[in-house]
C-alpha atoms as a PDB file:
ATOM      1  CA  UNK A   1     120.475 153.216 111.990  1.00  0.00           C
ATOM      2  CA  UNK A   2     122.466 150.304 110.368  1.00  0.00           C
ATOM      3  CA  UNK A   3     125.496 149.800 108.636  1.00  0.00           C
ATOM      4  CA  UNK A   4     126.462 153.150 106.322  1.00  0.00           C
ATOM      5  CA  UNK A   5     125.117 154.138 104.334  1.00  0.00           C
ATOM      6  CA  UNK A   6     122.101 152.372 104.533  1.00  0.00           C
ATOM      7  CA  UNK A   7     119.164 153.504 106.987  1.00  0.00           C
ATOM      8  CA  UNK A   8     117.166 150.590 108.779  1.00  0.00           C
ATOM      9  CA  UNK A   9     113.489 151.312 109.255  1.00  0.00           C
ATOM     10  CA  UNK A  10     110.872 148.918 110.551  1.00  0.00           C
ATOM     11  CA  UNK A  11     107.894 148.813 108.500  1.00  0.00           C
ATOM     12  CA  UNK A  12     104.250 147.825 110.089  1.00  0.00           C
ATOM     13  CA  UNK A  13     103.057 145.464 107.993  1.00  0.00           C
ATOM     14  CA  UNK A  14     104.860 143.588 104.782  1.00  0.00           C
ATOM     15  CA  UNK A  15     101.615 144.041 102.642  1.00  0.00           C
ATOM     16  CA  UNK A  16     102.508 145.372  99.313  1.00  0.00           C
ATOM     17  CA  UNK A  17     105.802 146.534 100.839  1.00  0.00           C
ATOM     18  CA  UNK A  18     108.080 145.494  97.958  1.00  0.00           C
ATOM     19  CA  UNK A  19     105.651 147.213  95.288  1.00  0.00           C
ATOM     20  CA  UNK A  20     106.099 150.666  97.104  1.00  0.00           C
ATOM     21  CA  UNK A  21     109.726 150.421  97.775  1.00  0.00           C
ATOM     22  CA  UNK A  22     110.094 150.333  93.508  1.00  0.00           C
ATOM     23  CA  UNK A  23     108.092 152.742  93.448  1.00  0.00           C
ATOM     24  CA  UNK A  24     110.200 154.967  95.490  1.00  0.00           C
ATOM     25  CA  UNK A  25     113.435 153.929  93.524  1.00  0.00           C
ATOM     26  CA  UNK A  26     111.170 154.693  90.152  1.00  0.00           C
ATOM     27  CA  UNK A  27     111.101 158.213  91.609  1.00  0.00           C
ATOM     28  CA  UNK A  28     114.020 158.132  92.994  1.00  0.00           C
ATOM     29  CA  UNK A  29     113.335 159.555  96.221  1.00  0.00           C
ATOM     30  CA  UNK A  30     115.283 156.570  97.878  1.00  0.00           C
ATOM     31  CA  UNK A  31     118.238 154.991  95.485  1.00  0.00           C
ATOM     32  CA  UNK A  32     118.320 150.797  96.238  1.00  0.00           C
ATOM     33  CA  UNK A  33     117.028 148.998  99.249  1.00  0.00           C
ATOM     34  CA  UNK A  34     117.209 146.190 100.672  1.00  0.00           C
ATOM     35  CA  UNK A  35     114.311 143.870 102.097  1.00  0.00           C
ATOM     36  CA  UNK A  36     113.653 140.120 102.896  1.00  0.00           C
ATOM     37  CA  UNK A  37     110.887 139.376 103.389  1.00  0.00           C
ATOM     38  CA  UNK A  38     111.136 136.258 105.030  1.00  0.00           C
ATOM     39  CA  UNK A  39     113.688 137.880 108.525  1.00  0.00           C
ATOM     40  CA  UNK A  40     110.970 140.265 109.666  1.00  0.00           C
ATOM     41  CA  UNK A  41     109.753 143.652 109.283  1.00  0.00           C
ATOM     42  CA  UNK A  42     113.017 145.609 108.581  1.00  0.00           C
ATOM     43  CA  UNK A  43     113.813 147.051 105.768  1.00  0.00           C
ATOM     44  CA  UNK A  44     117.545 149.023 104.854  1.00  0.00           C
ATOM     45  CA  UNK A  45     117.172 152.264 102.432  1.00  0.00           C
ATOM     46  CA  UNK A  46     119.168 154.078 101.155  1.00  0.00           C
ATOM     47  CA  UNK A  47     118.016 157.911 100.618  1.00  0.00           C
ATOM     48  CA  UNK A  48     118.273 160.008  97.110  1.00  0.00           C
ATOM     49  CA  UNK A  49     119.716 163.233  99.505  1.00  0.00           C
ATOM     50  CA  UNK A  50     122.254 164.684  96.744  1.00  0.00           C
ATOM     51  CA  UNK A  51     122.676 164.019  93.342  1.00  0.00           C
ATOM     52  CA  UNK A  52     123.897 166.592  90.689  1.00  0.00           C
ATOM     53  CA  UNK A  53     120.531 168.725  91.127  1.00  0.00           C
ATOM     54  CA  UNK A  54     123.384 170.733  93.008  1.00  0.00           C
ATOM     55  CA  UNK A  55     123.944 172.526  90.435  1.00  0.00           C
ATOM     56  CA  UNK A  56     128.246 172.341  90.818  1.00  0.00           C
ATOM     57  CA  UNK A  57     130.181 170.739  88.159  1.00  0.00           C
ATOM     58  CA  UNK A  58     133.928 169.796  87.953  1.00  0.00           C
ATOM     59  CA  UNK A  59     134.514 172.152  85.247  1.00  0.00           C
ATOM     60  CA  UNK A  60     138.687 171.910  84.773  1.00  0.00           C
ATOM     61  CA  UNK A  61     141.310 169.347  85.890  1.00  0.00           C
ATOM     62  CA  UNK A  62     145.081 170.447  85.147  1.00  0.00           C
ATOM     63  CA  UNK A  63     146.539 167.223  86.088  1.00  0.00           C
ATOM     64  CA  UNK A  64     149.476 166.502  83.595  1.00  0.00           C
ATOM     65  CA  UNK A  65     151.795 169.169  84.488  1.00  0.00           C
ATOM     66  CA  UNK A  66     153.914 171.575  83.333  1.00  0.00           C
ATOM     67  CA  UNK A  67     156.610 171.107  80.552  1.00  0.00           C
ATOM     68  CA  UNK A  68     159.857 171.752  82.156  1.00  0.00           C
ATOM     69  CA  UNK A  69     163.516 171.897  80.168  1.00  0.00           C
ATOM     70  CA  UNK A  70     165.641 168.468  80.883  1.00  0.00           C
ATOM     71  CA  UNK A  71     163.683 166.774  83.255  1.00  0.00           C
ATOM     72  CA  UNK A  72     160.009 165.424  84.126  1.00  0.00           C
ATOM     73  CA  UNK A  73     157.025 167.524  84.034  1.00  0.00           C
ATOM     74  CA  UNK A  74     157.266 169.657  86.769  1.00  0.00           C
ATOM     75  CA  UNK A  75     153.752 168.472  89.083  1.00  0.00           C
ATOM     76  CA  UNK A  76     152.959 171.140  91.968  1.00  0.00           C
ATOM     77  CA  UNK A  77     150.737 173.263  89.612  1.00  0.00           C
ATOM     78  CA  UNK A  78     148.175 170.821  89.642  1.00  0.00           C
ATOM     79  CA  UNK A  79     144.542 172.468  90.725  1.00  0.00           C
ATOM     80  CA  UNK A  80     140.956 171.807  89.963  1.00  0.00           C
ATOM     81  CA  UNK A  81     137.961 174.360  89.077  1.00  0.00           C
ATOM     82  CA  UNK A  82     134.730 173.949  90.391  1.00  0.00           C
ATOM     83  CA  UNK A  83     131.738 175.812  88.947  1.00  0.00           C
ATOM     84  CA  UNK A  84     128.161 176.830  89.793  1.00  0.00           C
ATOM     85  CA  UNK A  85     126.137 175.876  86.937  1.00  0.00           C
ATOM     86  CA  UNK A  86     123.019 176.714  88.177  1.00  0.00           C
ATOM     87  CA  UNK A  87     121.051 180.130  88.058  1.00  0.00           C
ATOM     88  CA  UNK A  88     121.017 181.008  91.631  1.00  0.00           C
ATOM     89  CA  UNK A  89     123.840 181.651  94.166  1.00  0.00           C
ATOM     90  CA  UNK A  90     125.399 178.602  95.756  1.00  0.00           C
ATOM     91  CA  UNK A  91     127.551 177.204  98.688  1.00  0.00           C
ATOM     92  CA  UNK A  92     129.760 175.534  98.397  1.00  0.00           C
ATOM     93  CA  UNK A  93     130.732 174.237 101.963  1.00  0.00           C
ATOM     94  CA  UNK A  94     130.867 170.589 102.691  1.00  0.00           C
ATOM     95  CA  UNK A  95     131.589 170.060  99.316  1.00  0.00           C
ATOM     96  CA  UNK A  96     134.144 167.166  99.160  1.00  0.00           C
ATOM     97  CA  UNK A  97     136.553 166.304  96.589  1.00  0.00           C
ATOM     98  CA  UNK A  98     137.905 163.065  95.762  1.00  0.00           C
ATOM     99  CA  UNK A  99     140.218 160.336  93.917  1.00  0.00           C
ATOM    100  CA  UNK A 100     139.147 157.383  92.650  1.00  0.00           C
ATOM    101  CA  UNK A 101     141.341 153.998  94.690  1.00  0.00           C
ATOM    102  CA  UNK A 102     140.876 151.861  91.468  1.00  0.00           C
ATOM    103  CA  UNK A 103     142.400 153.055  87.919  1.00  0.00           C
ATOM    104  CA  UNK A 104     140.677 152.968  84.444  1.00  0.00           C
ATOM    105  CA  UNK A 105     143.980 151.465  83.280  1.00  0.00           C
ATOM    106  CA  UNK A 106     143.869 149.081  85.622  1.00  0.00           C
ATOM    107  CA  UNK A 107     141.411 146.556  85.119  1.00  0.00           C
ATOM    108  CA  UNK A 108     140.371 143.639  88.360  1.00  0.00           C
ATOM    109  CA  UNK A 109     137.965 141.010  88.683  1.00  0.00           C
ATOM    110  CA  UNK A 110     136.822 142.612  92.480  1.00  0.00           C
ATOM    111  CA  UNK A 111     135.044 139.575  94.901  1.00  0.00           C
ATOM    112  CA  UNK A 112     132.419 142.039  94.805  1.00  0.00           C
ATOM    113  CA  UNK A 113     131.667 144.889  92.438  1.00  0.00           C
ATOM    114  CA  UNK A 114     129.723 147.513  94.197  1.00  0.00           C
ATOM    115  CA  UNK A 115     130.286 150.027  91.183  1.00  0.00           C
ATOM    116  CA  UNK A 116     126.865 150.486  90.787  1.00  0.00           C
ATOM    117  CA  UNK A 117     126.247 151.643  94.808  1.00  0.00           C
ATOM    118  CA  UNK A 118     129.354 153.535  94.905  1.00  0.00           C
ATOM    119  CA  UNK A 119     132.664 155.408  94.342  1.00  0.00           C
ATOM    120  CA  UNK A 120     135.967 153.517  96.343  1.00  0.00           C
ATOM    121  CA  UNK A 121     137.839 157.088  97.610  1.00  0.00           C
ATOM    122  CA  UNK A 122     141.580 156.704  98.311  1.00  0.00           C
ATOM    123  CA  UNK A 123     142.009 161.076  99.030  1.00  0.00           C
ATOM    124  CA  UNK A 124     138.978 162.614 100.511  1.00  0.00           C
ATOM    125  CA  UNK A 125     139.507 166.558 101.185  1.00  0.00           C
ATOM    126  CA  UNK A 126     136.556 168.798 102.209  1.00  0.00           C
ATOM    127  CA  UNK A 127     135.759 172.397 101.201  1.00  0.00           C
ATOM    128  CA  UNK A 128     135.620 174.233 104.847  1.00  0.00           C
ATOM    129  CA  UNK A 129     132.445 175.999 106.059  1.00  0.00           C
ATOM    130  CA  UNK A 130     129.557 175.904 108.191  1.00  0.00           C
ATOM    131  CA  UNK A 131     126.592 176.105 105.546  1.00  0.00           C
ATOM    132  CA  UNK A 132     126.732 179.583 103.912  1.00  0.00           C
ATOM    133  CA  UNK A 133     130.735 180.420 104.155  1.00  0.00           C
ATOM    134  CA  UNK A 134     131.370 179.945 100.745  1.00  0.00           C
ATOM    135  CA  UNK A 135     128.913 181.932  98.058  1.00  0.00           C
ATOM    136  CA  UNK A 136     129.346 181.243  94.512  1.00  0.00           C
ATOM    137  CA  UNK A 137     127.473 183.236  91.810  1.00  0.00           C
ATOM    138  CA  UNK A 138     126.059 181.471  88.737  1.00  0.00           C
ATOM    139  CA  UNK A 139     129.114 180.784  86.496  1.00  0.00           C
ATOM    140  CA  UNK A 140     131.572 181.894  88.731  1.00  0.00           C
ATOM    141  CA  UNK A 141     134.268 179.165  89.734  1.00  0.00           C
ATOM    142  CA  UNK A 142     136.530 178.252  92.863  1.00  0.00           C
ATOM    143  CA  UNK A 143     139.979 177.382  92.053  1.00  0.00           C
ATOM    144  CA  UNK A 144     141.324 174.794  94.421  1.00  0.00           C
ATOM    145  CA  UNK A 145     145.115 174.600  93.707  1.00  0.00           C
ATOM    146  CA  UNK A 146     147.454 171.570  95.073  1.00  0.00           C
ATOM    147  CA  UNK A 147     149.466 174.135  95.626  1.00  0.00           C
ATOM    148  CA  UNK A 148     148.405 177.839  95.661  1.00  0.00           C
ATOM    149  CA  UNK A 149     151.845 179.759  94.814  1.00  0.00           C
ATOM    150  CA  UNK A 150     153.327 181.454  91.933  1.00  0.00           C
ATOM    151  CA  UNK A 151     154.483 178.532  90.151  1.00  0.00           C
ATOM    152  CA  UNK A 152     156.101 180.716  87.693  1.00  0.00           C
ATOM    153  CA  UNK A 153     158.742 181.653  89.607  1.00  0.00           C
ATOM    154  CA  UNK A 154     160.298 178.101  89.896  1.00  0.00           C
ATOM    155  CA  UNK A 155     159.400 177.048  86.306  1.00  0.00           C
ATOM    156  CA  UNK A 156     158.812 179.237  83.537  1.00  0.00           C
ATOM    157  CA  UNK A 157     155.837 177.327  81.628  1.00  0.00           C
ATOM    158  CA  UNK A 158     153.802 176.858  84.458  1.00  0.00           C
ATOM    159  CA  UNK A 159     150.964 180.256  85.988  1.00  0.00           C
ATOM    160  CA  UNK A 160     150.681 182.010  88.898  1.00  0.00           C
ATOM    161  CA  UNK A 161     148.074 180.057  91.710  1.00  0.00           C
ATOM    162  CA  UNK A 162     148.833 181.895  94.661  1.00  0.00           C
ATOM    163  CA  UNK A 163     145.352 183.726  95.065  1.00  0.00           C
ATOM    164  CA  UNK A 164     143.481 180.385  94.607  1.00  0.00           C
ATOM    165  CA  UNK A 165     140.409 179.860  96.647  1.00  0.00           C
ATOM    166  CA  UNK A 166     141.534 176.785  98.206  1.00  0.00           C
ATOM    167  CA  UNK A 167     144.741 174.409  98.602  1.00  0.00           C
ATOM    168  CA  UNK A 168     145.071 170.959  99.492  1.00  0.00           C
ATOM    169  CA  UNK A 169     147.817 170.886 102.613  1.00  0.00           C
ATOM    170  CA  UNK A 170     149.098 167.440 103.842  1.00  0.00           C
ATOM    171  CA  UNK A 171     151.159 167.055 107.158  1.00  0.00           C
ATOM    172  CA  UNK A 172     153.753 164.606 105.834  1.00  0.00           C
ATOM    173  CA  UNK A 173     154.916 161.804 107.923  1.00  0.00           C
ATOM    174  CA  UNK A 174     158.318 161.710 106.031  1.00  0.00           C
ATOM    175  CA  UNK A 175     161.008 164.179 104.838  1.00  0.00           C
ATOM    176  CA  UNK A 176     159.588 165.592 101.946  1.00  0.00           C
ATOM    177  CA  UNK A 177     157.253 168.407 103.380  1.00  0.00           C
ATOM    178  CA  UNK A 178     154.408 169.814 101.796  1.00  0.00           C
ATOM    179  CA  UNK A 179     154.400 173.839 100.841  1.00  0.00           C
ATOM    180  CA  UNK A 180     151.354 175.911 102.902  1.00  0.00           C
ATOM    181  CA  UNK A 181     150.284 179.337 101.745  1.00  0.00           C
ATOM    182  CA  UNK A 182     149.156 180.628 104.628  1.00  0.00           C
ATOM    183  CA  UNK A 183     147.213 183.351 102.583  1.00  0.00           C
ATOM    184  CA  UNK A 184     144.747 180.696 100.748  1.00  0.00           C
ATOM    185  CA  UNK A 185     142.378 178.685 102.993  1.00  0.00           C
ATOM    186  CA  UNK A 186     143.563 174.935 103.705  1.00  0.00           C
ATOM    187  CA  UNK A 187     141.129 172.145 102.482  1.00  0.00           C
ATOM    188  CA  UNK A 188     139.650 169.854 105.808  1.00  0.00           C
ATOM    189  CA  UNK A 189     141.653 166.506 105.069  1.00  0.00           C
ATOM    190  CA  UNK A 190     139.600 163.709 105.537  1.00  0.00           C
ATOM    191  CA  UNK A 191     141.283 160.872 104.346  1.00  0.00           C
ATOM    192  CA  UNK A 192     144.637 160.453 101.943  1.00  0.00           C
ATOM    193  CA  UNK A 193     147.208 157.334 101.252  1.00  0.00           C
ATOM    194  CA  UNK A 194     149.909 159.061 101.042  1.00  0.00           C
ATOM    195  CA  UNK A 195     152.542 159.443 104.225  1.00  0.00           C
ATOM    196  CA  UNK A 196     153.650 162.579 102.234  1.00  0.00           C
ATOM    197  CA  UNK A 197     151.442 165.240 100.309  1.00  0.00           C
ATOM    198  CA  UNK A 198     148.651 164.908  97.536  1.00  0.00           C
ATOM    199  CA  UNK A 199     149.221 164.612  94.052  1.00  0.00           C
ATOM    200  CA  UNK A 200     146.810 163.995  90.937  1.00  0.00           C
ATOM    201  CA  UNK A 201     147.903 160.916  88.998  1.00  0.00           C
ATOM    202  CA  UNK A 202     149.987 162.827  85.896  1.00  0.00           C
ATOM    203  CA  UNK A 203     149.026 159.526  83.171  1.00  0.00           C
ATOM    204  CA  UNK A 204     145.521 160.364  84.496  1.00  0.00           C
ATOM    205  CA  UNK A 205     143.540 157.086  84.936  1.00  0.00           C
ATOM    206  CA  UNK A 206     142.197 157.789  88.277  1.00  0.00           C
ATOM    207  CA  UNK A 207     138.220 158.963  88.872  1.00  0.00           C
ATOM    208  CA  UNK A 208     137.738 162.263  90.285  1.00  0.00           C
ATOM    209  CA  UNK A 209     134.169 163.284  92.164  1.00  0.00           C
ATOM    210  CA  UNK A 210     132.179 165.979  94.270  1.00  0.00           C
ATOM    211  CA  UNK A 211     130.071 164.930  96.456  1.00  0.00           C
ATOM    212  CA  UNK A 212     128.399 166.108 100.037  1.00  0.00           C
ATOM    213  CA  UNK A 213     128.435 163.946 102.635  1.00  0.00           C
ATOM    214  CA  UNK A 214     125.713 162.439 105.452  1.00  0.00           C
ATOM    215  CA  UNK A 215     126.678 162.562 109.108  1.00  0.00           C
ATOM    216  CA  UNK A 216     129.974 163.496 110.644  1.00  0.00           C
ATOM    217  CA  UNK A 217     133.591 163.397 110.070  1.00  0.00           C
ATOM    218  CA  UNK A 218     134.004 160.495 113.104  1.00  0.00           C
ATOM    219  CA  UNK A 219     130.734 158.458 111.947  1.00  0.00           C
ATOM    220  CA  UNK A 220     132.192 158.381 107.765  1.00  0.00           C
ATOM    221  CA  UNK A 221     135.379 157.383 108.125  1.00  0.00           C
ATOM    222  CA  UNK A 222     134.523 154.545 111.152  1.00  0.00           C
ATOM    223  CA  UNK A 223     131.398 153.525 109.231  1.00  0.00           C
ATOM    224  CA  UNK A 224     132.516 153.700 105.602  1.00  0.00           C
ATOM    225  CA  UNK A 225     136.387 151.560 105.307  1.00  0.00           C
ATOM    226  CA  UNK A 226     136.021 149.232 102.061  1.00  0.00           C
ATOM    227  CA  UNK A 227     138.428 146.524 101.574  1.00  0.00           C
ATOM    228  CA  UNK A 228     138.526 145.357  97.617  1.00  0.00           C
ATOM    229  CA  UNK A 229     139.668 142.108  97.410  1.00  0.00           C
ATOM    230  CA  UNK A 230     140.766 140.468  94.099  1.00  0.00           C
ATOM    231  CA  UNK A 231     142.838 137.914  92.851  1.00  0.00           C
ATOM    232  CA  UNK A 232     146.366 138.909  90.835  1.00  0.00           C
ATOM    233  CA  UNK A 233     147.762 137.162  88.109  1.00  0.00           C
ATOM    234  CA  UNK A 234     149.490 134.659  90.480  1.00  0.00           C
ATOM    235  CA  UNK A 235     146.570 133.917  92.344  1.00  0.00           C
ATOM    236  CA  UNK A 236     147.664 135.630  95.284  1.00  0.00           C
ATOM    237  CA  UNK A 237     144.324 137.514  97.502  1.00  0.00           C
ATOM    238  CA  UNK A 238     145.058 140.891  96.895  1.00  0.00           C
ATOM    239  CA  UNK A 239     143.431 144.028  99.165  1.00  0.00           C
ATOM    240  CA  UNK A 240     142.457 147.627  97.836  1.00  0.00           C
ATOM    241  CA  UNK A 241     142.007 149.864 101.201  1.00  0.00           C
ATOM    242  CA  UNK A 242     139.099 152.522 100.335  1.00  0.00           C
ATOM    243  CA  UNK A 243     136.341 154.774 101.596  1.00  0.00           C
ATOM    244  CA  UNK A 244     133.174 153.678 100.327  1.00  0.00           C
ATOM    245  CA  UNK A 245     131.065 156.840  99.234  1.00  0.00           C
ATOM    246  CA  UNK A 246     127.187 156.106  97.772  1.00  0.00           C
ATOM    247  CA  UNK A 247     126.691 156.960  94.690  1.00  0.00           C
ATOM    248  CA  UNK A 248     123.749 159.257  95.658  1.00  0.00           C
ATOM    249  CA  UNK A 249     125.541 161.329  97.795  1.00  0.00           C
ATOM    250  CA  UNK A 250     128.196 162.533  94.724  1.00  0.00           C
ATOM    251  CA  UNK A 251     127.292 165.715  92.367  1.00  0.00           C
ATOM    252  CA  UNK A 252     129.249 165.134  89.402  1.00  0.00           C
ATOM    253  CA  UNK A 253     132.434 162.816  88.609  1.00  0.00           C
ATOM    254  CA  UNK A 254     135.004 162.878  86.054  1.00  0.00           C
ATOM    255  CA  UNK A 255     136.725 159.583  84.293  1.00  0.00           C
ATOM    256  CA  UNK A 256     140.130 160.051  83.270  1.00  0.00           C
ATOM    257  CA  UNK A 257     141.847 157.747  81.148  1.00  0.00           C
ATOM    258  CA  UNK A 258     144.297 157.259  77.901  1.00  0.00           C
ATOM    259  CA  UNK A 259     142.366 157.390  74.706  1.00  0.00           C
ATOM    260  CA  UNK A 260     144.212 154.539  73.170  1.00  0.00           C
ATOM    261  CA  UNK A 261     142.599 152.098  76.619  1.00  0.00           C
ATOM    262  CA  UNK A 262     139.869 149.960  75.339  1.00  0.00           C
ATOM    263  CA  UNK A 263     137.322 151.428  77.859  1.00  0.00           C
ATOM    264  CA  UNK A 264     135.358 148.141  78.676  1.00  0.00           C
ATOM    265  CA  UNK A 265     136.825 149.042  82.421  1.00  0.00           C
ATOM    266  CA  UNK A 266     135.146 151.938  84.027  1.00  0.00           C
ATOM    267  CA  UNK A 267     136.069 152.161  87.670  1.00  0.00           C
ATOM    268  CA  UNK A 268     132.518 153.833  88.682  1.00  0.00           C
ATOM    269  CA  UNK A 269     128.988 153.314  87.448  1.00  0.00           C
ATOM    270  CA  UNK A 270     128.104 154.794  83.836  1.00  0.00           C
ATOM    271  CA  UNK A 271     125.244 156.293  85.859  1.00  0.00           C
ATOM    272  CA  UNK A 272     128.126 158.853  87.191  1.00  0.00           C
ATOM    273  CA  UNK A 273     130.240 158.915  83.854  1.00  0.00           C
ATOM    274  CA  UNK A 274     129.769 156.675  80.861  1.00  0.00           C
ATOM    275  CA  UNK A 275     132.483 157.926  79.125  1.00  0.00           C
ATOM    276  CA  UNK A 276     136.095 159.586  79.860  1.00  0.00           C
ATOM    277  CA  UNK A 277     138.548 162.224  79.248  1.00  0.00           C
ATOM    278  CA  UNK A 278     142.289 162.705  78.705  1.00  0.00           C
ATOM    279  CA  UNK A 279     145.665 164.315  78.257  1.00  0.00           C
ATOM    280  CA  UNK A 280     147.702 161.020  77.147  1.00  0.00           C
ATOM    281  CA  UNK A 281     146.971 159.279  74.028  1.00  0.00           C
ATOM    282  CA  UNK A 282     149.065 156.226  75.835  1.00  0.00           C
ATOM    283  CA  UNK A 283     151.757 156.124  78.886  1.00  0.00           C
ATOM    284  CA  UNK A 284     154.022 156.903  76.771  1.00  0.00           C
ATOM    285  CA  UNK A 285     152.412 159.952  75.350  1.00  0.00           C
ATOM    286  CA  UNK A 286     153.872 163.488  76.120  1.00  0.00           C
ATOM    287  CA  UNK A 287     151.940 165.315  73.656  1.00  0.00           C
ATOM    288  CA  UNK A 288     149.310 166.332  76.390  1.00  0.00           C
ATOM    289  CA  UNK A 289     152.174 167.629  79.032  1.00  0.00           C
ATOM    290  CA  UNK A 290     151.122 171.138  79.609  1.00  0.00           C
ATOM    291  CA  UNK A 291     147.402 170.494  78.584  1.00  0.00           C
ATOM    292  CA  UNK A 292     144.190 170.202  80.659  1.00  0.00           C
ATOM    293  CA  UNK A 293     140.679 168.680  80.477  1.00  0.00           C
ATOM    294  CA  UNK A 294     138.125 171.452  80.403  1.00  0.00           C
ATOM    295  CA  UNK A 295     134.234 171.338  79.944  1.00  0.00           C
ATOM    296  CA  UNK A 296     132.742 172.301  76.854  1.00  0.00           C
ATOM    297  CA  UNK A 297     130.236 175.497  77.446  1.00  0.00           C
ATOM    298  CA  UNK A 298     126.941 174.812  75.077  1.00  0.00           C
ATOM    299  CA  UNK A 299     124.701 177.700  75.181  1.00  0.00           C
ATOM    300  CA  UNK A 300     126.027 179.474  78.172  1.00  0.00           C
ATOM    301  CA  UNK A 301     126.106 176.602  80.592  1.00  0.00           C
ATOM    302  CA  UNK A 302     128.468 173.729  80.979  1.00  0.00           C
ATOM    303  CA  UNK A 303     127.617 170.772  79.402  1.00  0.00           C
ATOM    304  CA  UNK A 304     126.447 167.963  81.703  1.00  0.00           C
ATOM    305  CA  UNK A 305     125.040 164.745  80.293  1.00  0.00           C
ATOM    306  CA  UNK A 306     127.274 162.466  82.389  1.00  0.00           C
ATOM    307  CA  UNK A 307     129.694 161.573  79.605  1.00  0.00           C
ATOM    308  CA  UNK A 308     132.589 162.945  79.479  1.00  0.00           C
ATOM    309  CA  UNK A 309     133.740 161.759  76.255  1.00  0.00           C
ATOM    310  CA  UNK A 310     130.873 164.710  75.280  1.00  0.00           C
ATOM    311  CA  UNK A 311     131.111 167.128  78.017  1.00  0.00           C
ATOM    312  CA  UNK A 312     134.998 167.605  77.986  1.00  0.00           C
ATOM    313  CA  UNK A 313     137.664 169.087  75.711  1.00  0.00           C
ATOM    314  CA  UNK A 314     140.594 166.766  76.434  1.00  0.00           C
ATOM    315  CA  UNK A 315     144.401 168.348  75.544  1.00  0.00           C
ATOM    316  CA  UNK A 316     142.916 171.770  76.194  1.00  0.00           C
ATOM    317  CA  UNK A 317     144.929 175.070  77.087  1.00  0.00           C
ATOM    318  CA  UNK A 318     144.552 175.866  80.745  1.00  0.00           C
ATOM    319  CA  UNK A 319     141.780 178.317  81.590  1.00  0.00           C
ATOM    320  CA  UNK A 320     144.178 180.109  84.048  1.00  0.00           C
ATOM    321  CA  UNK A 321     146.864 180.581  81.650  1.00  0.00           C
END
């Protein structure tokens, strides 16, 4: 085994070797490799395992917040849906969730642009189970607040997320402590920046992403740091600290971003998401305050041709209100 998440495999002769290995890509039972042929008879692959044949889809994002009387949108009602879009009953453990390190708003010049092999995580949270824990029927949804409590009851505009399915829980390393409802099952936290709790980005330029993991908790986050190095305006090196997940391991991603950005910067391959959704028109847009990004049904399933620009509503009414 070499570096993640690549596989090394020695290969008995280098006949013909690079005509079968694009084959495989072509039918995409491995995703890229890569082979020299002139250091020996290794070659590093790296395996199709899960793409969005999964059948889950991100199907709601409440992200901007709730609309609260003289202040800033109140933020701890944030949540996510996640729904089986398949025919057949599926489980959801092991499925992990996660935000994008780079923003859409945000564009770099990276040292090296690895977009196309995969998604830079800065929050990595996993959905808890052993392989058949968590059953969900075709069409039916999990609701995985950041905080599952009746948010109605501090302010008025927000709903009621105490009998979520799942909640994000951080132990903070500073004052401000994180709220657990010790009713609704805690994510597994692999990975977050934050010394405090979780929150979505409220403008909403980050990436969100499903996606399933190979190997263990230990081997990922020793084998998988990514440093993104680029140069700022000054000319001063500047460092992005990541987890680096393959693209072929993540079951459906989101790009959120204003409307009124040029979109020539995409902060994941188009392969995932070639287009975006939204809440702001611009930063300084608080039309969308209250709103959510929720996929369009067409024909009884959720619509999923990898573009959200076509697949979402953007500004839309919360599902759980």
């Amino acid at each position: 085994v070499g570096t993640a998440p690549y596989v090394t495999v020695e290969i008995g002769s280098v006949d013909k070797v690079e005509t079968f290995l694009d084959q495989a890509v072509a039918q995409k039972k491995i995703v890229s490799y890569s082979y020299d042929n002139q250091s020996g008879n290794t070659v590093k692959l790296l395996f199709n395992v899960f793409t969005g044949k999964e059948g889950f889809v991100i199907s709601e994002i409440f992200f901007r917040g709730s609309p609260r009387d003289g202040g800033a949108p109140y933020n701890r009602d944030q949540y996510f849906k996640i729904t089986n879009n398949s025919d057949q009953i599926l489980y959801a453990d092991s499925i992990i969730i996660m935000e994008s390190a780079f923003r859409n708003d945000n564009p770099q010049k990276y040292l090296k642009d690895l977009r196309n092999e995969g998604f830079a995580a800065q929050a990595i949270y996993m959905i808890p189970g052993s392989g058949k824990d968590v059953p969900v029927k075709p069409g039916e949804s999990l609701l995985i607040a950041l905080n599952a409590k009746d948010h109605k009851s501090v302010n008025g505009a927000s709903f009621d997320l105490s009998k979520a399915d799942f909640e994000f829980y951080d132990e903070s390393k500073v004052s401000v402590k994180d709220e657990d409802n010790p009713s609704v099952k805690n994510l597994d936290k692999w990975y977050c920046y934050t010394q405090s709790f979780f929150v979505l980005n409220m403008h909403g330029n980050n990436a969100y992403a499903i996606a399933k993991i190979r190997g263990t908790k230990e081997n990922f986050l020793k084998n998988n740091t990514y440093d993104a190095q680029y140069h700022a305006t000054n000319g001063k090196l500047m460092t992005t600290k990541a987890y680096f997940v393959p693209n072929a391991w993540i079951i459906d991603a989101v790009n959120l971003s204003y409307k009124d950005n040029d979109h020539q910067w995409r902060v994941m391959s188009i392969l995932l998401d070639k287009g975006y959704t939204y809440c702001s028109d611009n930063k300084d847009d608080k039309s969308g305050i209250g709103t959510a990004v929720v996929r369009k049904v067409v024909n009884g399933k959720y619509a999923d041709t990898n573009n959200s620009t076509e697949d979402f509503t953007p500004k839309a009414t919360p599902t759980v209100k």
